[in-house]
PDB file of N, CA and C in Angstrom:
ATOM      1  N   UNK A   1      -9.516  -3.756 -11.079  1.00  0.00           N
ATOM      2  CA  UNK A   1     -10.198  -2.750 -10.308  1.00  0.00           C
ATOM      3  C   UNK A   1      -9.413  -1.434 -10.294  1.00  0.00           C
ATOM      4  N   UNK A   2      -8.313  -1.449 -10.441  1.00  0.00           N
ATOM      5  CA  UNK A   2      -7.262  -0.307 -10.346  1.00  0.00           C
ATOM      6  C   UNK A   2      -6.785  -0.381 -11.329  1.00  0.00           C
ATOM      7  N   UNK A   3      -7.106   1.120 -12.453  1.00  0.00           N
ATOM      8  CA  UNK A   3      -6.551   1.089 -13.659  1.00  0.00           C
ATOM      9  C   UNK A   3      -5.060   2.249 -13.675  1.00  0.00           C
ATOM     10  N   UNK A   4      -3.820   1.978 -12.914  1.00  0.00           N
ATOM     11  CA  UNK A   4      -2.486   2.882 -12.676  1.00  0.00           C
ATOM     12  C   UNK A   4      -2.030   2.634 -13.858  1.00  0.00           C
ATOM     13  N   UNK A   5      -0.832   3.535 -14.230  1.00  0.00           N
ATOM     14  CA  UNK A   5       0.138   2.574 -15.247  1.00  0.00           C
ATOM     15  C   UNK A   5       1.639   3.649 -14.779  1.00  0.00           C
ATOM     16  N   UNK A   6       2.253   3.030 -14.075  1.00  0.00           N
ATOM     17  CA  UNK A   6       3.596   3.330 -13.732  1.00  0.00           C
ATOM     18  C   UNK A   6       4.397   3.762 -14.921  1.00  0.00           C
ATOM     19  N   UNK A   7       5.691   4.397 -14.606  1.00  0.00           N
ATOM     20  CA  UNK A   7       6.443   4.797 -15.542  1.00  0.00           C
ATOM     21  C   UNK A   7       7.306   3.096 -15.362  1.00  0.00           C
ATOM     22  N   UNK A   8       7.807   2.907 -14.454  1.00  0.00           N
ATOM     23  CA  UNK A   8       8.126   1.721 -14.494  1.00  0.00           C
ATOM     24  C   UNK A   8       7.934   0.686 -12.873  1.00  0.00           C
ATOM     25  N   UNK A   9       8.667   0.124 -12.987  1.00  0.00           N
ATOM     26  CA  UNK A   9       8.330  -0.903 -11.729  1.00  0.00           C
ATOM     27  C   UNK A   9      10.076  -1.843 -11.155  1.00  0.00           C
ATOM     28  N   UNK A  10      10.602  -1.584 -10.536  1.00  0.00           N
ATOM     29  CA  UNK A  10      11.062  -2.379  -9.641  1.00  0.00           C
ATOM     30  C   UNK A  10      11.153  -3.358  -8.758  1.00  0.00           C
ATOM     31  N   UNK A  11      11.283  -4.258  -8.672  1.00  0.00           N
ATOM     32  CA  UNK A  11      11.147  -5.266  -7.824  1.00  0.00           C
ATOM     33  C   UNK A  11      11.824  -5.632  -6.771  1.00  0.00           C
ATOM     34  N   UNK A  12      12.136  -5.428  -5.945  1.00  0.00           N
ATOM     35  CA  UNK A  12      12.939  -5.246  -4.741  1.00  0.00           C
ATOM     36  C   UNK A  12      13.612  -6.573  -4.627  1.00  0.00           C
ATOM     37  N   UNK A  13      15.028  -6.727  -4.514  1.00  0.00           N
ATOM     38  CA  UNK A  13      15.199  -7.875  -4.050  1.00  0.00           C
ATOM     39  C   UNK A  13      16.091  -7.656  -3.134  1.00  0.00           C
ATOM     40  N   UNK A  14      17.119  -6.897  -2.448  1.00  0.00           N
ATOM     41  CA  UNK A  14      17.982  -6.362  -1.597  1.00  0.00           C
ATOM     42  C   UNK A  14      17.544  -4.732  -1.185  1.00  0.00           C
ATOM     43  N   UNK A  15      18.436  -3.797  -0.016  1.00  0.00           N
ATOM     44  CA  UNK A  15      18.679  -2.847  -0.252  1.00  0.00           C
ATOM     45  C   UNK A  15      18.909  -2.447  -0.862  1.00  0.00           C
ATOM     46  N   UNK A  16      19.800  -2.141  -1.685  1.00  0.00           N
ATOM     47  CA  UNK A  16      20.614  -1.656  -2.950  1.00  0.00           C
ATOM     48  C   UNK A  16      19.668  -1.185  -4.026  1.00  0.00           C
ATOM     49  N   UNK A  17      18.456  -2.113  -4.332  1.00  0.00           N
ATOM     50  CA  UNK A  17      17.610  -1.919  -4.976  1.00  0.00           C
ATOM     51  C   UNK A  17      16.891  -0.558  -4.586  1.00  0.00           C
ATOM     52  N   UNK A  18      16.656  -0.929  -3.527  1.00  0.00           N
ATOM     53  CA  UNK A  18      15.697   0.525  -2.648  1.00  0.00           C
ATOM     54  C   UNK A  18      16.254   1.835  -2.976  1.00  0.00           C
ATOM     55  N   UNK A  19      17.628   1.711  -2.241  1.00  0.00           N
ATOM     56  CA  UNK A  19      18.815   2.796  -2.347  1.00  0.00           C
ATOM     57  C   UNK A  19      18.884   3.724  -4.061  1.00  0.00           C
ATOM     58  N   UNK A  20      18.734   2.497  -4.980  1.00  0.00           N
ATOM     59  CA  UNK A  20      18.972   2.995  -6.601  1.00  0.00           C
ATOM     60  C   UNK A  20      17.736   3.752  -6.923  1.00  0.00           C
ATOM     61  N   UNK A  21      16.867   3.013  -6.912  1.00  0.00           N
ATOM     62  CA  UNK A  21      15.587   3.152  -7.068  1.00  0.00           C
ATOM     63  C   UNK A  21      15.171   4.747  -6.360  1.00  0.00           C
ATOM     64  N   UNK A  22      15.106   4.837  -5.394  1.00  0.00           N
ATOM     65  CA  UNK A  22      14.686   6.093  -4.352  1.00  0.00           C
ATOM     66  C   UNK A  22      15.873   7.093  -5.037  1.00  0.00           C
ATOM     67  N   UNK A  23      17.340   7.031  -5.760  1.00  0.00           N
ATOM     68  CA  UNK A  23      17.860   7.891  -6.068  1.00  0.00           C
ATOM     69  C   UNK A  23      17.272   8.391  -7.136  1.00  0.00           C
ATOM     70  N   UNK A  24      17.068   7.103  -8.553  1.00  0.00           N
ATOM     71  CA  UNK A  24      16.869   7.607  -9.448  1.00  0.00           C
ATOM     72  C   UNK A  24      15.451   8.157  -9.421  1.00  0.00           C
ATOM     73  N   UNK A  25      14.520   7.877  -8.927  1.00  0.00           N
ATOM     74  CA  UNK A  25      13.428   9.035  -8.948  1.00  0.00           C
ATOM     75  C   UNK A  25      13.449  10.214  -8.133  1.00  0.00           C
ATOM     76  N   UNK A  26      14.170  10.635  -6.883  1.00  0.00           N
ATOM     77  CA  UNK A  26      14.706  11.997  -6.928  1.00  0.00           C
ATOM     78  C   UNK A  26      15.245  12.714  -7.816  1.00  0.00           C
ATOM     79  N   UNK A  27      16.470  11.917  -8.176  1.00  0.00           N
ATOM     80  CA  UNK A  27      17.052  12.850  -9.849  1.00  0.00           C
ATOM     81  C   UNK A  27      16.561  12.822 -10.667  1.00  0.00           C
ATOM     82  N   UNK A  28      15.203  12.034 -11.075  1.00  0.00           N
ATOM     83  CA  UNK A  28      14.766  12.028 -12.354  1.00  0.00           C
ATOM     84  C   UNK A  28      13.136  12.996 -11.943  1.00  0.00           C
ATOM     85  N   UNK A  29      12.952  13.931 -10.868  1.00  0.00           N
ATOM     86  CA  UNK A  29      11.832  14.337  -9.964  1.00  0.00           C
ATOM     87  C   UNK A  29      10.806  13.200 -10.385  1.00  0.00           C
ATOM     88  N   UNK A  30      10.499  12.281 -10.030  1.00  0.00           N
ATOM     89  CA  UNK A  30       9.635  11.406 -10.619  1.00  0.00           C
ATOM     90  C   UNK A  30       9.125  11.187  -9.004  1.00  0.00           C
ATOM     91  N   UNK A  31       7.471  10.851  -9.357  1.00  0.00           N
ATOM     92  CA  UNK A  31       7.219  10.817  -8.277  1.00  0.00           C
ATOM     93  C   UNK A  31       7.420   9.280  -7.768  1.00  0.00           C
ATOM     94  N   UNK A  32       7.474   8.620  -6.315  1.00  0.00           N
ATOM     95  CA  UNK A  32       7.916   7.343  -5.989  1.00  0.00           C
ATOM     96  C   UNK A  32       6.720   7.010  -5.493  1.00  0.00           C
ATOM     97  N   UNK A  33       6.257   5.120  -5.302  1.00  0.00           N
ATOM     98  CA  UNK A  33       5.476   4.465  -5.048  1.00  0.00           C
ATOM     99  C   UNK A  33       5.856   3.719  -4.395  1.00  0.00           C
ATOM    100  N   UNK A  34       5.266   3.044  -3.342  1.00  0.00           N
ATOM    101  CA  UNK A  34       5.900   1.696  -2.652  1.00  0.00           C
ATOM    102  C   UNK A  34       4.696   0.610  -2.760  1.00  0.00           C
ATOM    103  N   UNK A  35       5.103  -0.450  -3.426  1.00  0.00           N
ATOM    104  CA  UNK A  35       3.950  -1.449  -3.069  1.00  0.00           C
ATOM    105  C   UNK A  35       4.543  -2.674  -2.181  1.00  0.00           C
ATOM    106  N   UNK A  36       3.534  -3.016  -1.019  1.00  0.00           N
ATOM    107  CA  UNK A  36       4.155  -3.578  -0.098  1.00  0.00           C
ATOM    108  C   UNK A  36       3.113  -5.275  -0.379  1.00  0.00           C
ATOM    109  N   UNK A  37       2.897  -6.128   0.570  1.00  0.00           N
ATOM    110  CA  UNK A  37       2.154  -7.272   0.060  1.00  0.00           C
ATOM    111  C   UNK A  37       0.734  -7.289  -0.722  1.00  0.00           C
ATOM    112  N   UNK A  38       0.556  -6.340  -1.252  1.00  0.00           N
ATOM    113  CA  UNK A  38      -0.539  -6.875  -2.498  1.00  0.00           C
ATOM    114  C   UNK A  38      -2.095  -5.992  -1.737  1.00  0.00           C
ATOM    115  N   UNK A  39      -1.859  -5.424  -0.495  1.00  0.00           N
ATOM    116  CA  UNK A  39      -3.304  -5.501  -0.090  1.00  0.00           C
ATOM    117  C   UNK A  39      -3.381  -3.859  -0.600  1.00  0.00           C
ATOM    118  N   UNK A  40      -4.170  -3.154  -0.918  1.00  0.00           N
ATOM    119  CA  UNK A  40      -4.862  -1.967  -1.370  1.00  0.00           C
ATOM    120  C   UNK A  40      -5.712  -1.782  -2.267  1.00  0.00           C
ATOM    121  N   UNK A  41      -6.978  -2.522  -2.014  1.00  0.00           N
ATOM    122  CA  UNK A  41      -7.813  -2.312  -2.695  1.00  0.00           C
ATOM    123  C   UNK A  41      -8.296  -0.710  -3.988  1.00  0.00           C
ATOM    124  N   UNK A  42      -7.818   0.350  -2.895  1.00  0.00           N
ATOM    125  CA  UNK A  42      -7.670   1.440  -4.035  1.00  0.00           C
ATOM    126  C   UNK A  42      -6.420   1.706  -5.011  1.00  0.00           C
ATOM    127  N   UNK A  43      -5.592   1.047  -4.303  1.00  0.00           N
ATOM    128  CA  UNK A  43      -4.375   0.841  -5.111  1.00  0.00           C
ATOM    129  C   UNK A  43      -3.165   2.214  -5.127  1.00  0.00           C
ATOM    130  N   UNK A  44      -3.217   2.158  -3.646  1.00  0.00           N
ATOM    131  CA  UNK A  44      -2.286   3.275  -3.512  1.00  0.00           C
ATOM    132  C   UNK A  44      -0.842   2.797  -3.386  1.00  0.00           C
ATOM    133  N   UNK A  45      -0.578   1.591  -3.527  1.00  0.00           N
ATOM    134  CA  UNK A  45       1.638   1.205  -3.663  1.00  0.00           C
ATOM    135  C   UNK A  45       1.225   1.441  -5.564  1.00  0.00           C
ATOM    136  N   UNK A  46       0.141   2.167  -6.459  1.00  0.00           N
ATOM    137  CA  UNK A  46       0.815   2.067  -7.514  1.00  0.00           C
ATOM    138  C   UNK A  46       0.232   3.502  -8.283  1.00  0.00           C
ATOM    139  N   UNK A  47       1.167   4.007  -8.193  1.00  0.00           N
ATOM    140  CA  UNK A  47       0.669   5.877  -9.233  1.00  0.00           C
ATOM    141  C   UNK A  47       0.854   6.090 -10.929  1.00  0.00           C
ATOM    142  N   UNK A  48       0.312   6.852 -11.170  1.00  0.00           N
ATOM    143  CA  UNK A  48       0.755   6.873 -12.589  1.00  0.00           C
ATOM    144  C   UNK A  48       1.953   7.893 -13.080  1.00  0.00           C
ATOM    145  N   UNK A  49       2.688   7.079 -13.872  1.00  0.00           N
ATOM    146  CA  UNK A  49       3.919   7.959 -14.241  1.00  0.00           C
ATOM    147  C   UNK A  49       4.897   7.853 -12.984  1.00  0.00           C
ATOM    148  N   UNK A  50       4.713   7.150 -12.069  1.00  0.00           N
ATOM    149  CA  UNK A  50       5.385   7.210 -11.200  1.00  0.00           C
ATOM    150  C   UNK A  50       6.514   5.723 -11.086  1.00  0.00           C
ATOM    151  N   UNK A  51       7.808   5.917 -10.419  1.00  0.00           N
ATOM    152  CA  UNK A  51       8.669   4.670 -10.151  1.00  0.00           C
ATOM    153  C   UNK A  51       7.803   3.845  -9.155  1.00  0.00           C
ATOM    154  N   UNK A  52       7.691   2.165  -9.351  1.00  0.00           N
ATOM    155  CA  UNK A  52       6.954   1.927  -7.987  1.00  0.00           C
ATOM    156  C   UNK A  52       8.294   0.905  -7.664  1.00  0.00           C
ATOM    157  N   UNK A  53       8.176   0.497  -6.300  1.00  0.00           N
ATOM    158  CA  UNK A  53       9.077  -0.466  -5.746  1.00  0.00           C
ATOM    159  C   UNK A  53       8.510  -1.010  -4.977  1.00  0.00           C
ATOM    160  N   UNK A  54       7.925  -2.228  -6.152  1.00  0.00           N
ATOM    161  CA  UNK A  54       7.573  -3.748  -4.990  1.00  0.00           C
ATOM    162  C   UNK A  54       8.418  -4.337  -4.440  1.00  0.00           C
ATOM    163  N   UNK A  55       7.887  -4.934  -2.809  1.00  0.00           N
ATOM    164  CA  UNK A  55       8.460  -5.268  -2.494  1.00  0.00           C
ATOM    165  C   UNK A  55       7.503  -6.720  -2.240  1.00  0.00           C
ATOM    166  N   UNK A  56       7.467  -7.158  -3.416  1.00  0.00           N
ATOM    167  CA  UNK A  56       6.449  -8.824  -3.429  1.00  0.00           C
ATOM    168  C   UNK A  56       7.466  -9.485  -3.325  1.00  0.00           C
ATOM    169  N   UNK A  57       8.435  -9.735  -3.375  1.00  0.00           N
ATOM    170  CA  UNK A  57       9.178 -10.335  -3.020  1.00  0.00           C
ATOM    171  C   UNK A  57      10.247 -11.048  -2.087  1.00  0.00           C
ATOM    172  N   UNK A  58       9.651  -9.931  -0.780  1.00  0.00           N
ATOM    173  CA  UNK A  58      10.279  -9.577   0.126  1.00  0.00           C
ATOM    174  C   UNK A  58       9.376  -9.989   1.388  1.00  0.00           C
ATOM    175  N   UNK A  59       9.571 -11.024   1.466  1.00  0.00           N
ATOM    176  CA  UNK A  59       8.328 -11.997   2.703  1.00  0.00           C
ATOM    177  C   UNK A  59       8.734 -12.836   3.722  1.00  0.00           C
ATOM    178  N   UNK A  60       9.911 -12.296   4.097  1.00  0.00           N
ATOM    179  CA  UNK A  60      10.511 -12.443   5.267  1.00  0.00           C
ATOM    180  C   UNK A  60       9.770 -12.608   6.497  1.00  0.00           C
ATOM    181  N   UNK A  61       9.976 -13.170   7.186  1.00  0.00           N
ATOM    182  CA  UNK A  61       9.424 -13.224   8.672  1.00  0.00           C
ATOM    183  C   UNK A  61      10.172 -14.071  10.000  1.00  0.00           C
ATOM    184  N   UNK A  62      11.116 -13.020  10.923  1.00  0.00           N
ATOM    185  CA  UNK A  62      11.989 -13.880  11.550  1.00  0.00           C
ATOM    186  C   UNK A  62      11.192 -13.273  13.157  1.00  0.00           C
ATOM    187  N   UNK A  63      10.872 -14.743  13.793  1.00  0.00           N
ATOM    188  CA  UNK A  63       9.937 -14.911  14.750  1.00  0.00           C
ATOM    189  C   UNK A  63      11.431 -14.654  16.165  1.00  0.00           C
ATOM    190  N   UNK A  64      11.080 -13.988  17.352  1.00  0.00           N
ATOM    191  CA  UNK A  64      11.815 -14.363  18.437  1.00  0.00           C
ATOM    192  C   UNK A  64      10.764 -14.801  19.217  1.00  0.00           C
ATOM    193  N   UNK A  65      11.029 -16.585  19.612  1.00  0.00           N
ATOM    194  CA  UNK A  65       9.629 -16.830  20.677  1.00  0.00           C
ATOM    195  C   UNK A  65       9.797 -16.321  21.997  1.00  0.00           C
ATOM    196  N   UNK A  66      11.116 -15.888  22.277  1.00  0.00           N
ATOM    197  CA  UNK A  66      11.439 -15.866  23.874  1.00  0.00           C
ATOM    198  C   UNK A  66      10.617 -14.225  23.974  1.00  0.00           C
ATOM    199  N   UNK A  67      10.482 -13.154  23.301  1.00  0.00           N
ATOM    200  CA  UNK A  67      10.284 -12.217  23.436  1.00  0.00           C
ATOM    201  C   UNK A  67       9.115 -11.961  22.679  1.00  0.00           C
ATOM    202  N   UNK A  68       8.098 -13.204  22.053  1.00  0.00           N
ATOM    203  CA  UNK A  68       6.471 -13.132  21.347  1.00  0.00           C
ATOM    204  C   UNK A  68       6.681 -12.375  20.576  1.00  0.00           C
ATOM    205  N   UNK A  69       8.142 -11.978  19.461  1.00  0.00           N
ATOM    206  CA  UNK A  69       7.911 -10.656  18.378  1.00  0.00           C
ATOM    207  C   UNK A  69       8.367 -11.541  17.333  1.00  0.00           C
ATOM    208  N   UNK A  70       7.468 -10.476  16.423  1.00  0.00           N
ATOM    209  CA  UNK A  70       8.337 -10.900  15.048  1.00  0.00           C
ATOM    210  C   UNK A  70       8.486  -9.911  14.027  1.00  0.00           C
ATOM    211  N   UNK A  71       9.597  -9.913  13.099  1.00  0.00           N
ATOM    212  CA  UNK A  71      10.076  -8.907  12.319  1.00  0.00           C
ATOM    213  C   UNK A  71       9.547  -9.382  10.879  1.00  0.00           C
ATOM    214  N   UNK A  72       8.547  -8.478  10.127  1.00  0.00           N
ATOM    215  CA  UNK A  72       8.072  -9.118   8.693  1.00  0.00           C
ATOM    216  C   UNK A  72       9.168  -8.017   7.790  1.00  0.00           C
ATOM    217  N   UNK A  73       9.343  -8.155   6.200  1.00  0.00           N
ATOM    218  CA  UNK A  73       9.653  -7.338   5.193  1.00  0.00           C
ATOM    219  C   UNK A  73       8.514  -6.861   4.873  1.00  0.00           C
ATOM    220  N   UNK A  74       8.770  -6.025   3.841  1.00  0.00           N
ATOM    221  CA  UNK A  74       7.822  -5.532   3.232  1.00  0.00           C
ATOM    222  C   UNK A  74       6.981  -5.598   2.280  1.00  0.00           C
ATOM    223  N   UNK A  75       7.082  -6.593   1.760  1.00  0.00           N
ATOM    224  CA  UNK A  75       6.489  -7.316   0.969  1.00  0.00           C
ATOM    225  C   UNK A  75       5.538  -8.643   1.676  1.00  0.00           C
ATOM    226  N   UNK A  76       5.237  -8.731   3.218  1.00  0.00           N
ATOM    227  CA  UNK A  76       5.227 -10.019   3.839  1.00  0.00           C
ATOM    228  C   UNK A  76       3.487  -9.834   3.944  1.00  0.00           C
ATOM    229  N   UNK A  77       3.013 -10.868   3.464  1.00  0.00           N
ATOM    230  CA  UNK A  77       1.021 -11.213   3.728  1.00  0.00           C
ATOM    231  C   UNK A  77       0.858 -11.247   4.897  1.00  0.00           C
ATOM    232  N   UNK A  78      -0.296 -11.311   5.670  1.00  0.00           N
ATOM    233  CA  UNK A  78      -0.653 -11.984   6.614  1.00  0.00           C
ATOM    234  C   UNK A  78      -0.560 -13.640   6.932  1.00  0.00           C
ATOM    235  N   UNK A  79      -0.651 -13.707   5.335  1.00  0.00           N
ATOM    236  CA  UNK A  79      -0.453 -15.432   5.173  1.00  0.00           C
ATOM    237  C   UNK A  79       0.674 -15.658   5.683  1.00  0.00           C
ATOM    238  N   UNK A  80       1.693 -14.920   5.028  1.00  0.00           N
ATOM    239  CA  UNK A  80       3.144 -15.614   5.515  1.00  0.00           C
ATOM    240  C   UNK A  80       3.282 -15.176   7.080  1.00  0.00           C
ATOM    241  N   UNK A  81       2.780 -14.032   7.236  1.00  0.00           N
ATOM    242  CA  UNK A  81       2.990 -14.151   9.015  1.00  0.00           C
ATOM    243  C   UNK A  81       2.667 -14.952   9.920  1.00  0.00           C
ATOM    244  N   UNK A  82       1.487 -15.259   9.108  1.00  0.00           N
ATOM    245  CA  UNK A  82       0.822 -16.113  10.195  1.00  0.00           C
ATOM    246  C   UNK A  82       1.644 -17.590  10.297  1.00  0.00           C
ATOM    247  N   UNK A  83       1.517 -17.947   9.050  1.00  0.00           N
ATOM    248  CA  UNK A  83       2.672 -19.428   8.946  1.00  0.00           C
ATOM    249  C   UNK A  83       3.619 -19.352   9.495  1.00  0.00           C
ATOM    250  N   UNK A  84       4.576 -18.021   9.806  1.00  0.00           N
ATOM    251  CA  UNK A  84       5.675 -18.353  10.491  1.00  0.00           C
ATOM    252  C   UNK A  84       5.640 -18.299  11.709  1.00  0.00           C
ATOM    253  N   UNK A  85       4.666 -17.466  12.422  1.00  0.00           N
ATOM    254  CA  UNK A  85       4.297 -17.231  13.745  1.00  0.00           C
ATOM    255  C   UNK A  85       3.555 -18.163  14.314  1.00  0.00           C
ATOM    256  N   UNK A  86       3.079 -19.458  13.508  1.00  0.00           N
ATOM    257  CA  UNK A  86       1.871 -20.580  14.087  1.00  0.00           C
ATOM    258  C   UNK A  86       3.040 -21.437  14.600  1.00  0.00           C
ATOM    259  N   UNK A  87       4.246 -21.431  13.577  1.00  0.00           N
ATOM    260  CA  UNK A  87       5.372 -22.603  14.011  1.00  0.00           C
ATOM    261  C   UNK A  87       5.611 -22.451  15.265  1.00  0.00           C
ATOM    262  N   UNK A  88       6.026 -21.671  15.796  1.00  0.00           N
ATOM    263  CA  UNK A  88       6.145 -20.980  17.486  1.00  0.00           C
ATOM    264  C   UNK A  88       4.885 -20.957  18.638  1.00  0.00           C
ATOM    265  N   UNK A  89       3.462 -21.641  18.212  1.00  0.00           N
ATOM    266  CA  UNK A  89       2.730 -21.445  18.993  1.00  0.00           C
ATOM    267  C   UNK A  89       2.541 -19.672  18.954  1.00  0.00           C
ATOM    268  N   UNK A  90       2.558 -19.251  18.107  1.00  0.00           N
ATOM    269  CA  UNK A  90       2.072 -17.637  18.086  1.00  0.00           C
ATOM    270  C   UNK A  90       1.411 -17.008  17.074  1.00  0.00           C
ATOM    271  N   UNK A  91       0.501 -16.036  17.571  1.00  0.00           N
ATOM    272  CA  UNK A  91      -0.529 -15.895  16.658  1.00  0.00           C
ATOM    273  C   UNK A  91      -0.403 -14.116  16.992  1.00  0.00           C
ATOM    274  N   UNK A  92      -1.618 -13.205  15.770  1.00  0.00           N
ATOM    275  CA  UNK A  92      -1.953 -12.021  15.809  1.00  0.00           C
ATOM    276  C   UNK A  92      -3.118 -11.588  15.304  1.00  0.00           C
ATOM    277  N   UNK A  93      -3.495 -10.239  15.709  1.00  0.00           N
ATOM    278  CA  UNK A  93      -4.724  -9.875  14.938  1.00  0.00           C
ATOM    279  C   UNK A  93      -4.645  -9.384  13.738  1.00  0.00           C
ATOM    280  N   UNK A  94      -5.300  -9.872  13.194  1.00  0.00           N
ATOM    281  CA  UNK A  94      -4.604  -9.283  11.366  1.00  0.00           C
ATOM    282  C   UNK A  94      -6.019  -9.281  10.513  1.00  0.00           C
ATOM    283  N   UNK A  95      -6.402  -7.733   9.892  1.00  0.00           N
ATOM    284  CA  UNK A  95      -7.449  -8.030   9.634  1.00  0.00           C
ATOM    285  C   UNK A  95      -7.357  -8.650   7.854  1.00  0.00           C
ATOM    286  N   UNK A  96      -8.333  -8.759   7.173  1.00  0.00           N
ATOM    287  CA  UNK A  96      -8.184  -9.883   6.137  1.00  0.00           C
ATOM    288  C   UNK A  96      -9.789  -9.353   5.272  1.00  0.00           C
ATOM    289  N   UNK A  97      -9.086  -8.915   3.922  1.00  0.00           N
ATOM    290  CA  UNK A  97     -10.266  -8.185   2.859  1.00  0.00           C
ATOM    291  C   UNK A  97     -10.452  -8.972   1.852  1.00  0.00           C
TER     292      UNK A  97
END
């Protein structure tokens, strides 16, 4: 459905990545992309000619039950939120395309 084609693509697996990444397309003026869990139907985490930095990989989700929060990455679905937040008896509104 989304025909982009990046200059290249990154895959996030630490900071460091972010940090390199966000330098070298300032110094290289390139424009930057972020793709976060997969949802954008128009496909805006991906530009053309541009660096993107997925972060599909990055699906973290650390629940505090005493305080009903939880912290996702950036790369994190609803799926995975929800799975980690059901373990705790906790849930959210999350809409779903």
């Amino acid at each position: 459905m989304v025909d982009k084609r990046p200059a290249g693509v990154i895959h996030v697996a630490q900071v460091s990545d972010v940090i390199a990444g966000v330098n070298f397309a300032r110094e290289s003026s390139m424009p930057l992309a972020i793709r976060g869990g997969g949802h954008s139907a128009p496909g805006f985490g991906t530009w053309d000619d541009a660096l993107v930095l997925d972060f599909v990989n990055r699906t973290g989700v650390r629940v505090d039950p005493q305080k009903s929060r939880a912290r996702a990455e950036g790369g994190t679905t609803w799926a995975d939120f929800n799975h980690a937040t059901h373990a705790f008896g906790l849930a959210t509104t999350g809409g779903i395309v």
